[in-house]
N, C-alpha and C. Protein backbone atom coordinates (compact mmCIF):
# COMPACT_ATOMS: atom_id res chain seq x y z
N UNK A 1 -98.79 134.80 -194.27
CA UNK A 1 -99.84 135.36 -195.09
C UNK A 1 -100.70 136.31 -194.26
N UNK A 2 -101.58 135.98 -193.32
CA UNK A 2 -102.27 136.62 -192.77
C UNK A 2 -101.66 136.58 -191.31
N UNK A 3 -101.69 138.01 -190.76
CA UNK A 3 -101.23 137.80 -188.94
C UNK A 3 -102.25 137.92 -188.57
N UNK A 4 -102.42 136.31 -188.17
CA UNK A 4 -103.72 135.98 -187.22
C UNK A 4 -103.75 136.51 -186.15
N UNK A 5 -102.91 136.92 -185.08
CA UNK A 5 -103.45 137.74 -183.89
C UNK A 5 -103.82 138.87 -184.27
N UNK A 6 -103.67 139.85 -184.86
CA UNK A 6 -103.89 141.23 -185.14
C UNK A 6 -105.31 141.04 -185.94
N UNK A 7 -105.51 140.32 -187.06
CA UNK A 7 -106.71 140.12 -187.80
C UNK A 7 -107.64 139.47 -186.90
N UNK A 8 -107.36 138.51 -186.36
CA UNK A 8 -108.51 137.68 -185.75
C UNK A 8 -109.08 138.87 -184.40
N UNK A 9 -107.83 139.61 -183.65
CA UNK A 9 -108.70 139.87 -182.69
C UNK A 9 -109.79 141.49 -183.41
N UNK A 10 -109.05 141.94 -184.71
CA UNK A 10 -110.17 143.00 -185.22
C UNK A 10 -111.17 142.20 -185.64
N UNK A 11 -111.02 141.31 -186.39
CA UNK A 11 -112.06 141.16 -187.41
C UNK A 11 -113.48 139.99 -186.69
N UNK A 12 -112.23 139.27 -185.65
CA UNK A 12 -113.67 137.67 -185.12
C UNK A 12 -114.46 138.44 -184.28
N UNK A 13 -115.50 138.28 -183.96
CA UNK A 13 -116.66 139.07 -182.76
C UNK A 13 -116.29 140.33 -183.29
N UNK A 14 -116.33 141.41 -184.18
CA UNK A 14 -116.50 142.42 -184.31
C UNK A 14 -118.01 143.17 -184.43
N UNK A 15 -118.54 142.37 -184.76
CA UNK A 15 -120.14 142.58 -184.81
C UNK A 15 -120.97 141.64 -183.46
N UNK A 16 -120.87 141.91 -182.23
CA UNK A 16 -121.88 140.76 -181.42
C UNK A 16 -122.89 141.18 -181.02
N UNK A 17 -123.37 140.74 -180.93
CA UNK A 17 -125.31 140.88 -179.96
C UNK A 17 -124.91 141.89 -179.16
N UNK A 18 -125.57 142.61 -179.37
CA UNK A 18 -125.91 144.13 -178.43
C UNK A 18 -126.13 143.63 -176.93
N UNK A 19 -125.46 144.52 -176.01
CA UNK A 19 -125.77 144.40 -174.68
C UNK A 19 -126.45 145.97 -174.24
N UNK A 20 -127.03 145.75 -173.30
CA UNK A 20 -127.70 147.04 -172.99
C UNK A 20 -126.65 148.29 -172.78
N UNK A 21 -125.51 147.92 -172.53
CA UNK A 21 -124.60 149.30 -171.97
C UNK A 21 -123.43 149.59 -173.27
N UNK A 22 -123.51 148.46 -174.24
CA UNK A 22 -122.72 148.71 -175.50
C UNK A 22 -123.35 148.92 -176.31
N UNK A 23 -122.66 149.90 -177.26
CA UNK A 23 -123.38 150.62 -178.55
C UNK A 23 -122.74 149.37 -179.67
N UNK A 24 -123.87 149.03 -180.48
CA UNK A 24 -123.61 147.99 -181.77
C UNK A 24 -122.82 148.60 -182.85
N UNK A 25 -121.56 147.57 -183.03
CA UNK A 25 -120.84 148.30 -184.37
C UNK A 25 -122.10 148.34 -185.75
N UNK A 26 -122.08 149.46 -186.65
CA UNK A 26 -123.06 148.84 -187.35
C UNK A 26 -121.99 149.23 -188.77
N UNK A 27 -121.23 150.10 -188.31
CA UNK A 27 -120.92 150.68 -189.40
C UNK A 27 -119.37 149.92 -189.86
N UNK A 28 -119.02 149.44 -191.36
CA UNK A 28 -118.19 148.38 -191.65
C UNK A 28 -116.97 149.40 -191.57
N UNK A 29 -116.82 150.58 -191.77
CA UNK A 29 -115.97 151.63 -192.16
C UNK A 29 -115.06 151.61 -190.67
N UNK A 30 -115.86 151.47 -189.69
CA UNK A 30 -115.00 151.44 -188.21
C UNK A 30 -114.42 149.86 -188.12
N UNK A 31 -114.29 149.07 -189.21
CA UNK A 31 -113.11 147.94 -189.20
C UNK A 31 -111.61 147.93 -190.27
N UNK A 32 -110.92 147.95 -188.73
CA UNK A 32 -109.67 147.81 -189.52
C UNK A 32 -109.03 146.93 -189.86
N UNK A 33 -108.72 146.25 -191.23
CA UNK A 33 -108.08 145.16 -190.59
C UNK A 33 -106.67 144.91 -191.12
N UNK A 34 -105.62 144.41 -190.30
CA UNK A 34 -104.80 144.29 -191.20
C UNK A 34 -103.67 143.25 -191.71
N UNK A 35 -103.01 143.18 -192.91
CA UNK A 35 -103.01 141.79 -193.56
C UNK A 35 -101.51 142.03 -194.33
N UNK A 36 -100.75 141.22 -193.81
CA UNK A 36 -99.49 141.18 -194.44
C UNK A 36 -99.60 141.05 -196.04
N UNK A 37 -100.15 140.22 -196.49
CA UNK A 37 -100.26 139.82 -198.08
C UNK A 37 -102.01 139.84 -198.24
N UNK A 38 -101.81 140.13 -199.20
CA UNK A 38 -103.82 140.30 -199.91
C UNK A 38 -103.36 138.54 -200.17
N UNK A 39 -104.77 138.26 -200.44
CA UNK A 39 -105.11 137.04 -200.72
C UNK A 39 -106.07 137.03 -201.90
N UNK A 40 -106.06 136.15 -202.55
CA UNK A 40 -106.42 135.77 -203.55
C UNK A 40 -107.80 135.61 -204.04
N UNK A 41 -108.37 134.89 -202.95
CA UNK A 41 -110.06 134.83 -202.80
C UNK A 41 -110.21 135.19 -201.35
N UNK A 42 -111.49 135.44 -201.29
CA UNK A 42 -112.25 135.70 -200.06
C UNK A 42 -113.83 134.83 -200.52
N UNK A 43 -114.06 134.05 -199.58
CA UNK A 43 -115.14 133.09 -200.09
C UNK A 43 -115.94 133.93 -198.66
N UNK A 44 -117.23 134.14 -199.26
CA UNK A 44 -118.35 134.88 -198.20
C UNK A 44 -119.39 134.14 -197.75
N UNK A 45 -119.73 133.90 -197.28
CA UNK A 45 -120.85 133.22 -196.75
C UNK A 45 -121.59 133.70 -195.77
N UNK A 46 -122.56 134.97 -196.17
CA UNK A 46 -123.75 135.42 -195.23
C UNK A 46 -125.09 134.35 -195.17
N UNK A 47 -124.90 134.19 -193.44
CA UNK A 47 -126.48 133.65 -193.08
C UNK A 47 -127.42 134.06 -192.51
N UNK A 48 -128.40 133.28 -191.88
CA UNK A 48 -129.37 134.08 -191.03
C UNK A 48 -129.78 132.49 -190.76
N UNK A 49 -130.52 132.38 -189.53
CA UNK A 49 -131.20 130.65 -189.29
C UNK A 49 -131.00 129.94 -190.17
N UNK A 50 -129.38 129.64 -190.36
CA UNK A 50 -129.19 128.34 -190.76
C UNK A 50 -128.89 127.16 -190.20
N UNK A 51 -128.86 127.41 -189.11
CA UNK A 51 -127.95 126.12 -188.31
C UNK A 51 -127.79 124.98 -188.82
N UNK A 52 -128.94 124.64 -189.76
CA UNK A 52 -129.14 123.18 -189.96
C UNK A 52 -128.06 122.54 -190.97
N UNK A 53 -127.66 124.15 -191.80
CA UNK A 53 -127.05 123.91 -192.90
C UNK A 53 -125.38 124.51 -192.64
N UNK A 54 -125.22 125.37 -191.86
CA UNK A 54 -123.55 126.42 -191.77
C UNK A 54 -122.82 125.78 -191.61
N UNK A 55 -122.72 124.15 -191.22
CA UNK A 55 -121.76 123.82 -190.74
C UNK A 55 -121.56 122.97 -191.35
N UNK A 56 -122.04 122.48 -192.80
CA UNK A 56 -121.63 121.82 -193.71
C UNK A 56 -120.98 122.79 -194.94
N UNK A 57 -121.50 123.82 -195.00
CA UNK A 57 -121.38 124.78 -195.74
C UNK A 57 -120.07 124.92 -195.78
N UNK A 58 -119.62 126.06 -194.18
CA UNK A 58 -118.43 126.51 -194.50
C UNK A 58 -117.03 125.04 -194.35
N UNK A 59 -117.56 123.98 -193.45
CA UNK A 59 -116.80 122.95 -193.92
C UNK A 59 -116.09 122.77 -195.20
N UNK A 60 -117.07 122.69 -195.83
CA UNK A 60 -116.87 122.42 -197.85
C UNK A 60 -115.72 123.68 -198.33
N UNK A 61 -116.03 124.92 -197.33
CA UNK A 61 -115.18 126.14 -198.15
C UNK A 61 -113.69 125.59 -197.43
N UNK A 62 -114.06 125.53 -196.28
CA UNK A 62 -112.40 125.22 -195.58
C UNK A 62 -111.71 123.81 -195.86
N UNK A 63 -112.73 122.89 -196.81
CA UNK A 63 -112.13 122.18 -197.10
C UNK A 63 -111.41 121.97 -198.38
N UNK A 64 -111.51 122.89 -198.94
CA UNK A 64 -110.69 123.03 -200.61
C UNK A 64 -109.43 122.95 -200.38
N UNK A 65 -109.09 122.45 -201.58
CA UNK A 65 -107.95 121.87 -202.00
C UNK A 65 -106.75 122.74 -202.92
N UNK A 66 -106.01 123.45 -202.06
CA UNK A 66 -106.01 124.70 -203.27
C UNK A 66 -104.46 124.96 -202.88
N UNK A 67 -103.70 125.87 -204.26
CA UNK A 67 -102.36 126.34 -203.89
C UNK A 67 -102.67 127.63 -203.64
N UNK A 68 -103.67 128.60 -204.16
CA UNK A 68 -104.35 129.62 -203.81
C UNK A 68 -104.43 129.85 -202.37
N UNK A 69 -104.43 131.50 -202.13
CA UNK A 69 -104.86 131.56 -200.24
C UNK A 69 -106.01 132.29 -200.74
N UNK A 70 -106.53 131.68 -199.60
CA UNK A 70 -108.21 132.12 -199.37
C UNK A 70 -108.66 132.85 -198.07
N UNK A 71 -109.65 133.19 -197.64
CA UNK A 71 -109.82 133.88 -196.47
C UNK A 71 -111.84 133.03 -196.56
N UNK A 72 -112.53 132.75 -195.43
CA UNK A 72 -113.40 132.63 -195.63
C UNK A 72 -114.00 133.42 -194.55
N UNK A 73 -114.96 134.27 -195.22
CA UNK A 73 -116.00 135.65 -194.35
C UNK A 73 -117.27 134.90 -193.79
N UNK A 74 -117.77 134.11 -192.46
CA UNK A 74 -119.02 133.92 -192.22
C UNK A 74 -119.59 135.13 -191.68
N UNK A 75 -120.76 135.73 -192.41
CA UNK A 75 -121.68 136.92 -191.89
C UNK A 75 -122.64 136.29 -191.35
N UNK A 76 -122.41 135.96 -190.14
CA UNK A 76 -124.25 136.01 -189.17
C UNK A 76 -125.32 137.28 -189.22
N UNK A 77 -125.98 136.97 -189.51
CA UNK A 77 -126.83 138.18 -190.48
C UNK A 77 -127.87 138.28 -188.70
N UNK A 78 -127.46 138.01 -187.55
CA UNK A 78 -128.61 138.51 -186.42
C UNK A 78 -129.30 137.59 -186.42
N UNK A 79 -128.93 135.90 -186.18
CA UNK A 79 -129.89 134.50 -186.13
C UNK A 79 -130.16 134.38 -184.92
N UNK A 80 -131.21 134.35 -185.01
CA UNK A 80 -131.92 133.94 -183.62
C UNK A 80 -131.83 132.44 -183.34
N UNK A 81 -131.35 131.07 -184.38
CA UNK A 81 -130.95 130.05 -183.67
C UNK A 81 -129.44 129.98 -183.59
N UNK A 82 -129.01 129.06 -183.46
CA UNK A 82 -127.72 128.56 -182.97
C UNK A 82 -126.37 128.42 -183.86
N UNK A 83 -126.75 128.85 -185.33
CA UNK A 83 -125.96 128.72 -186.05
C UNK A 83 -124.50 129.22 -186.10
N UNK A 84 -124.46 130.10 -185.10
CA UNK A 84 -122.77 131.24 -185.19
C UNK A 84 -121.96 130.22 -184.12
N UNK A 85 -123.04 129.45 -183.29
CA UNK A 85 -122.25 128.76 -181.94
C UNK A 85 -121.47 127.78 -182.54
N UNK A 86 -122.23 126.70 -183.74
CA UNK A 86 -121.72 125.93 -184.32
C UNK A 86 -120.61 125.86 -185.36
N UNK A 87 -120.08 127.04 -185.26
CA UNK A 87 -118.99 127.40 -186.41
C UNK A 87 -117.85 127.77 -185.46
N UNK A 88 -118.06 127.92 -184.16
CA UNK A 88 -117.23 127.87 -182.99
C UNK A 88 -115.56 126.85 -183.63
N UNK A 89 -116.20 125.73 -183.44
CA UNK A 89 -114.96 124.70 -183.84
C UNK A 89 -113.68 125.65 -184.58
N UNK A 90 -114.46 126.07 -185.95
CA UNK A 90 -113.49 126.71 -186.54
C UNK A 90 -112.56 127.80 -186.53
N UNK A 91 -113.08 128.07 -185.35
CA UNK A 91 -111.58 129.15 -185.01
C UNK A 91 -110.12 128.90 -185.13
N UNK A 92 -110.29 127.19 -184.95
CA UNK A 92 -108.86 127.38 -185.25
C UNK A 92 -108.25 127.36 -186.52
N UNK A 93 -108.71 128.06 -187.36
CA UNK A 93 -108.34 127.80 -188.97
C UNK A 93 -108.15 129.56 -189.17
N UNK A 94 -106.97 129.26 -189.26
CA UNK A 94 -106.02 130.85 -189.31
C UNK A 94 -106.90 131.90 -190.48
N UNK A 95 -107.64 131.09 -191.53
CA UNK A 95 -107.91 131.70 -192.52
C UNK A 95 -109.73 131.39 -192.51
N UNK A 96 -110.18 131.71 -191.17
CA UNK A 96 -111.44 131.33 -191.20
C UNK A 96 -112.14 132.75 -190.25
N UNK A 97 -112.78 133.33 -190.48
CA UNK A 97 -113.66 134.69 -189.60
C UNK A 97 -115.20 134.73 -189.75
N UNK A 98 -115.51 134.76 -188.51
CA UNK A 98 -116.90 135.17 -188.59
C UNK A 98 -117.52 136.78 -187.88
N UNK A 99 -118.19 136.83 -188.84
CA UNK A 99 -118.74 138.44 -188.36
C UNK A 99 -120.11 138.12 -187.33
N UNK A 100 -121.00 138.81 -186.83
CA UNK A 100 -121.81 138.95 -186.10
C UNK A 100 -122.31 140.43 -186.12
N UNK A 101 -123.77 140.49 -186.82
CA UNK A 101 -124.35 141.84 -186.76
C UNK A 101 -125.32 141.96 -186.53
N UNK A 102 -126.38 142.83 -186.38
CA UNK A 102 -127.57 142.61 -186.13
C UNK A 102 -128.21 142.49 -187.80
N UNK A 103 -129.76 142.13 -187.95
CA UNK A 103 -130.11 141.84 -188.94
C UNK A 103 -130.10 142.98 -189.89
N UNK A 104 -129.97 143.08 -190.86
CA UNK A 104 -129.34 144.04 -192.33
C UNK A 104 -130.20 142.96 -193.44
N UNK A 105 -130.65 142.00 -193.49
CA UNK A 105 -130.96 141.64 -194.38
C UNK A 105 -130.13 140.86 -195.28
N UNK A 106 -130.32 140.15 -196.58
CA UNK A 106 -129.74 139.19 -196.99
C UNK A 106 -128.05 139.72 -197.87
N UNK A 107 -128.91 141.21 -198.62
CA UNK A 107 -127.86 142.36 -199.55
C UNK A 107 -126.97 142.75 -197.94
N UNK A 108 -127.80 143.14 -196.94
CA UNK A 108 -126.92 143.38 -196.17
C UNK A 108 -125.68 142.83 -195.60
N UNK A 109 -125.67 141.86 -195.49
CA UNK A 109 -124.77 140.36 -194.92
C UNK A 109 -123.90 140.48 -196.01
N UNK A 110 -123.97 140.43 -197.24
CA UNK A 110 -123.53 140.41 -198.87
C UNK A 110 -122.52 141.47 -198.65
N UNK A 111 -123.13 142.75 -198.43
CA UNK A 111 -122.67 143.95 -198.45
C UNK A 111 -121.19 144.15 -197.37
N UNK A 112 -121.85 143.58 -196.40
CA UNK A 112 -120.44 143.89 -195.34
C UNK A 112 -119.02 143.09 -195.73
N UNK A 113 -119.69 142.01 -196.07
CA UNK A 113 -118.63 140.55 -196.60
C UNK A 113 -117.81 141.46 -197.70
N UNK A 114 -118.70 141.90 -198.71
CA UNK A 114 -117.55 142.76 -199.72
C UNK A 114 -116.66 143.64 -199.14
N UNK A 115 -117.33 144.63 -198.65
CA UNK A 115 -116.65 145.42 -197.99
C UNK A 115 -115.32 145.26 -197.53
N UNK A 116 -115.36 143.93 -196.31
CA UNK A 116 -114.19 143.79 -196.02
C UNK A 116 -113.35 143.20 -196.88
N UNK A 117 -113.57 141.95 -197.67
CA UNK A 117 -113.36 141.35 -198.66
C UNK A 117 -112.22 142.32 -199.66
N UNK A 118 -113.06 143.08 -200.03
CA UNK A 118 -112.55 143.68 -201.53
C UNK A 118 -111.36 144.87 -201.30
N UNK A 119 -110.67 144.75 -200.19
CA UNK A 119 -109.43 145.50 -199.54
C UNK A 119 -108.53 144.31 -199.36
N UNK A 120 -108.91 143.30 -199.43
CA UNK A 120 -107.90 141.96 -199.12
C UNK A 120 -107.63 141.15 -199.97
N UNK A 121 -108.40 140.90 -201.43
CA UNK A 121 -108.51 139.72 -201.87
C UNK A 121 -108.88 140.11 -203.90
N UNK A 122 -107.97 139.26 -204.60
CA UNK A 122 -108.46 139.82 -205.70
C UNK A 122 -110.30 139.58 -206.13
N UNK A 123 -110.08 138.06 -205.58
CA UNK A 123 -111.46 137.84 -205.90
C UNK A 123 -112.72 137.60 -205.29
N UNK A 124 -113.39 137.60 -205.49
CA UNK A 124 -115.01 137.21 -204.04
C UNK A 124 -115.31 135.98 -204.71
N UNK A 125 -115.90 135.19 -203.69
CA UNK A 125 -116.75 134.16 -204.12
C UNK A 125 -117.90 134.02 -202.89
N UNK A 126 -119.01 133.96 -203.39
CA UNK A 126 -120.38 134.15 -202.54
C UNK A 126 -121.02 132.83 -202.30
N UNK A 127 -120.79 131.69 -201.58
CA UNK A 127 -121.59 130.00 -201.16
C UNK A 127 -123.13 130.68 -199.84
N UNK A 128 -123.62 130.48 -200.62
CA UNK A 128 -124.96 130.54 -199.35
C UNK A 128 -124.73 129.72 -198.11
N UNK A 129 -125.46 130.65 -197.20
CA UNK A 129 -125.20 129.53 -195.82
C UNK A 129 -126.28 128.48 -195.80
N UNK A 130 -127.18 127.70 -196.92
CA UNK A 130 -127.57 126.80 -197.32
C UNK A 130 -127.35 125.75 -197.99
N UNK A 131 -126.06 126.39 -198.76
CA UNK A 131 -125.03 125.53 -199.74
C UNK A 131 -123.85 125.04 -199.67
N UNK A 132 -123.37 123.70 -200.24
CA UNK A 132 -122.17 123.68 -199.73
C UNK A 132 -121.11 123.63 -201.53
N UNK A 133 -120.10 123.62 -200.99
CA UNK A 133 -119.16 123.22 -202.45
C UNK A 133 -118.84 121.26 -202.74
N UNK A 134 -119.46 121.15 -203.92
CA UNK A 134 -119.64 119.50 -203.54
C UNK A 134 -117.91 119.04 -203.98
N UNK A 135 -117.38 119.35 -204.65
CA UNK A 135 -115.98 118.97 -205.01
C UNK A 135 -114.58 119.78 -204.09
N UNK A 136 -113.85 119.29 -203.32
CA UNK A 136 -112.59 119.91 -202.47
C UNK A 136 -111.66 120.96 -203.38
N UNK A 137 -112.14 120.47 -205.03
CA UNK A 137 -111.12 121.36 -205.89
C UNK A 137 -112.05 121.94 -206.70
N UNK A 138 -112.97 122.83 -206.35
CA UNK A 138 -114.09 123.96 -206.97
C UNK A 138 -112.95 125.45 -207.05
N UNK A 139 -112.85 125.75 -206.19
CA UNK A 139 -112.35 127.03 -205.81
C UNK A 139 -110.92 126.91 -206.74
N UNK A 140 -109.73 125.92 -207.12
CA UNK A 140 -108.96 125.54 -207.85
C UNK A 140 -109.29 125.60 -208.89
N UNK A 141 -110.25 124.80 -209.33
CA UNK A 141 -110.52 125.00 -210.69
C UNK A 141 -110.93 126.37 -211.25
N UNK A 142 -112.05 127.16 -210.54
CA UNK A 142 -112.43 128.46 -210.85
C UNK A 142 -111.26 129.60 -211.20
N UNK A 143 -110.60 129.41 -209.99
CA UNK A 143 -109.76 130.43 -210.07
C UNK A 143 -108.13 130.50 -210.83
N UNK A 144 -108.05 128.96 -210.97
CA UNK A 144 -107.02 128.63 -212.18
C UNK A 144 -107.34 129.39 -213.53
N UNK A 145 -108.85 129.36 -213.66
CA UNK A 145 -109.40 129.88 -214.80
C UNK A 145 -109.29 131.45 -215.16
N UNK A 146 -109.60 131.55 -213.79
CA UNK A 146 -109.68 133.37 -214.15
C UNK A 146 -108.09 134.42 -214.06
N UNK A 147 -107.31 133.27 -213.43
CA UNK A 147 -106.05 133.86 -213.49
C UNK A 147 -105.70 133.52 -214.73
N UNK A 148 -105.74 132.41 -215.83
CA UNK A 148 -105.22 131.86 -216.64
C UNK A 148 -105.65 133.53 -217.61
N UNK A 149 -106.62 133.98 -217.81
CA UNK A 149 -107.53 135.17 -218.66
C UNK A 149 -107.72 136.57 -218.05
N UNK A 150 -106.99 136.46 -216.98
CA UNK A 150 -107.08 137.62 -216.14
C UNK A 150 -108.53 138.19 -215.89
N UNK A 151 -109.78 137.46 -215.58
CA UNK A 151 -111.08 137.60 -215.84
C UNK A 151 -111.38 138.23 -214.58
N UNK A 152 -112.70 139.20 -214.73
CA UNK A 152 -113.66 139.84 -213.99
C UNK A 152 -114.43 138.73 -213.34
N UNK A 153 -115.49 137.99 -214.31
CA UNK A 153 -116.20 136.90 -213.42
C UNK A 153 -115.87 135.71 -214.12
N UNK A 154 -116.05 134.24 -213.16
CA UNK A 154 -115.74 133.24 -213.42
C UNK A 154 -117.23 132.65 -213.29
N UNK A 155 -117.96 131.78 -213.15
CA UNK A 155 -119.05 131.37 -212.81
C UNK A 155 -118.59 129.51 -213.11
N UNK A 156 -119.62 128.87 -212.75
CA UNK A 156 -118.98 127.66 -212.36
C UNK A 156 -120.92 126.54 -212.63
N UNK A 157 -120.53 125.20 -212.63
CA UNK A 157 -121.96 124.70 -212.78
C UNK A 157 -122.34 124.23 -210.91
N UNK A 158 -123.91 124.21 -211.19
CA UNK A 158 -124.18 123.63 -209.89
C UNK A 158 -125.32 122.60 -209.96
N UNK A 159 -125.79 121.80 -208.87
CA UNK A 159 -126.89 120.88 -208.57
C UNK A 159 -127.92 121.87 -207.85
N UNK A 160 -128.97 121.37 -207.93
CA UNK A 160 -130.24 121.63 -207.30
C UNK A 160 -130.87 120.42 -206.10
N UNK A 161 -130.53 120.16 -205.57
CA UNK A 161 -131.41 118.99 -204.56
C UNK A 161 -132.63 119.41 -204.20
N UNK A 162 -133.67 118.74 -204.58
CA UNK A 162 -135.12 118.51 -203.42
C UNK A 162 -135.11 117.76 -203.26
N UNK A 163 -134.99 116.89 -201.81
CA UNK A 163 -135.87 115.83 -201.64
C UNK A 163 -134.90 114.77 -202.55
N UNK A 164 -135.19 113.44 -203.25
CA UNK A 164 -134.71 113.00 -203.66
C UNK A 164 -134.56 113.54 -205.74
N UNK A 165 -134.97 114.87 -205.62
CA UNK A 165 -134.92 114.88 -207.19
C UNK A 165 -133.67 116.00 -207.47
N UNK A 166 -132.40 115.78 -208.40
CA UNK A 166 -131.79 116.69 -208.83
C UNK A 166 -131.56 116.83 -210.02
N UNK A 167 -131.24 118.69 -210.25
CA UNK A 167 -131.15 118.95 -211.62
C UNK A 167 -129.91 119.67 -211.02
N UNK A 168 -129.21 119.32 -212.79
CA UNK A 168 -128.04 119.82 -212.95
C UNK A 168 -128.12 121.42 -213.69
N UNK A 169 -127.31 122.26 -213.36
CA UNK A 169 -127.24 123.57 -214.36
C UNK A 169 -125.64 123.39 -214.71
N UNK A 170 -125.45 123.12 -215.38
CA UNK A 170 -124.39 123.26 -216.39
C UNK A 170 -123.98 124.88 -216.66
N UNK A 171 -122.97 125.74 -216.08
CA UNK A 171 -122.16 127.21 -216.55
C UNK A 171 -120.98 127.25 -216.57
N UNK A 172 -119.96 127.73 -217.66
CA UNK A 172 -119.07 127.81 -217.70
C UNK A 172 -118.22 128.55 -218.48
N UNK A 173 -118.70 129.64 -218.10
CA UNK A 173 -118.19 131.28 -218.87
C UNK A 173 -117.03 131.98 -217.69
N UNK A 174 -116.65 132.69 -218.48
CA UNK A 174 -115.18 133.62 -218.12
C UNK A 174 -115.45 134.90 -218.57
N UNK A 175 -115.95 136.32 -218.25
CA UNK A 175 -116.16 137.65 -218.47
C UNK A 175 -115.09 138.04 -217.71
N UNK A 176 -114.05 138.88 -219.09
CA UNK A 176 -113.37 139.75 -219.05
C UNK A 176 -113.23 141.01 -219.14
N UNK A 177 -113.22 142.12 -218.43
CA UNK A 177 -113.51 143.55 -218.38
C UNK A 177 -112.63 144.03 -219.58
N UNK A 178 -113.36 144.29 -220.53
CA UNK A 178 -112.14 144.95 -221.91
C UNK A 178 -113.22 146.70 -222.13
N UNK A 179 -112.98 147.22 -223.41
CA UNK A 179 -114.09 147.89 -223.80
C UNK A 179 -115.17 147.62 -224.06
N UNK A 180 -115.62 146.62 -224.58
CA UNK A 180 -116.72 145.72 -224.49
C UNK A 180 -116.63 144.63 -223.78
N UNK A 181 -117.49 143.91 -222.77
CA UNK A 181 -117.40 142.79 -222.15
C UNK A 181 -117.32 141.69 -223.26
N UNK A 182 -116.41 140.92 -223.10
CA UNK A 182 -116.25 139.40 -223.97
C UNK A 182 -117.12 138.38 -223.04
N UNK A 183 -117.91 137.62 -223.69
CA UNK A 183 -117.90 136.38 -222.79
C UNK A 183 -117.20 135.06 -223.43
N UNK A 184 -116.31 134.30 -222.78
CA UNK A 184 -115.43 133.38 -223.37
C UNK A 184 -116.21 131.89 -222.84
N UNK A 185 -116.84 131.02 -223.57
CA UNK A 185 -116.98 129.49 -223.20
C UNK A 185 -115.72 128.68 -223.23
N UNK A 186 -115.15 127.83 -221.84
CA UNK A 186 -114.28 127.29 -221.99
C UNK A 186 -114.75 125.82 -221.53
């Protein structure tokens, strides 16, 4: 699916902390990357000081349960704590990359993830680096759906945690790009 030596050595550390005598990649257009087969999803996950949370996060993405191939994009959005160190482990997961840029902001982090994303993959899926996926078969179920309708967006329900209080949001629409947008409840 993916040739991990050729991808991993463009795409992992392509963005790192500026050193005084290297010029910072900033621009996404100077990455090449390249990929025997597109993949199916690309799950994104831009952060910034999360540490507390990235490493449950992208856990949950690399832990799905899926016949689907996936690619998962971590954007370090320029954290000043420790969070990019702790995602270290996962290098060894053929279908796992993290970027490193300086700060761009939250659209920014968003922005690069597509970028590369949307040359590889039919679909995006965006998990905050605060959030995790609570079920191993989220990404299965979603995307069973949108292939089943050939759909534009899928959207999915989620929890809210504070503290000990949660609310549920209940979504479960399918938008299909026609002449008029349909929205389908399934």
């Amino acid at each position: 699916m993916i040739q991990k030596e050729e991808v991993r050595a463009k795409l992992f550390n392509i963005y790192s902390p500026p050193s005084s005598k290297k010029k910072f990649v900033q621009n996404s257009a100077d990455i090449k990357l390249s990929l025997r087969d597109k993949v199916e999803l690309a799950i994104i996950v831009p952060f910034y000081n999360e540490a507390a949370f990235i490493e449950k996060c992208v856990s949950s993405a690399l832990a799905q349960r899926t016949t689907f191939s996936f690619i998962v994009l971590a954007i370090d959005d320029g954290s000043t704590d420790h969070g990019a160190e702790t995602l270290e482990e996962f290098k060894k997961f053929d279908n796992f990359f993290l970027i490193k840029q300086k700060n761009q902001g939250f659209s920014g982090a968003r922005n690069i993830g597509i970028q590369l994303a949307k040359k590889y993959a039919k679909y995006l899926f965006f998990l905050d680096g605060d959030d995790y996926l609570f079920s191993n078969n989220s990404i299965d179920c979603l995307l069973t759906e949108a292939l089943r309708v050939n759909a534009d967006l899928v959207d999915g329900s989620y929890a809210e945690i504070r503290g000990y209080e949660k609310s549920y949001h209940k979504f479960n629409h399918v938008i299909k790009k026609t002449v008029s947008a349909t929205k389908i409840s399934y």
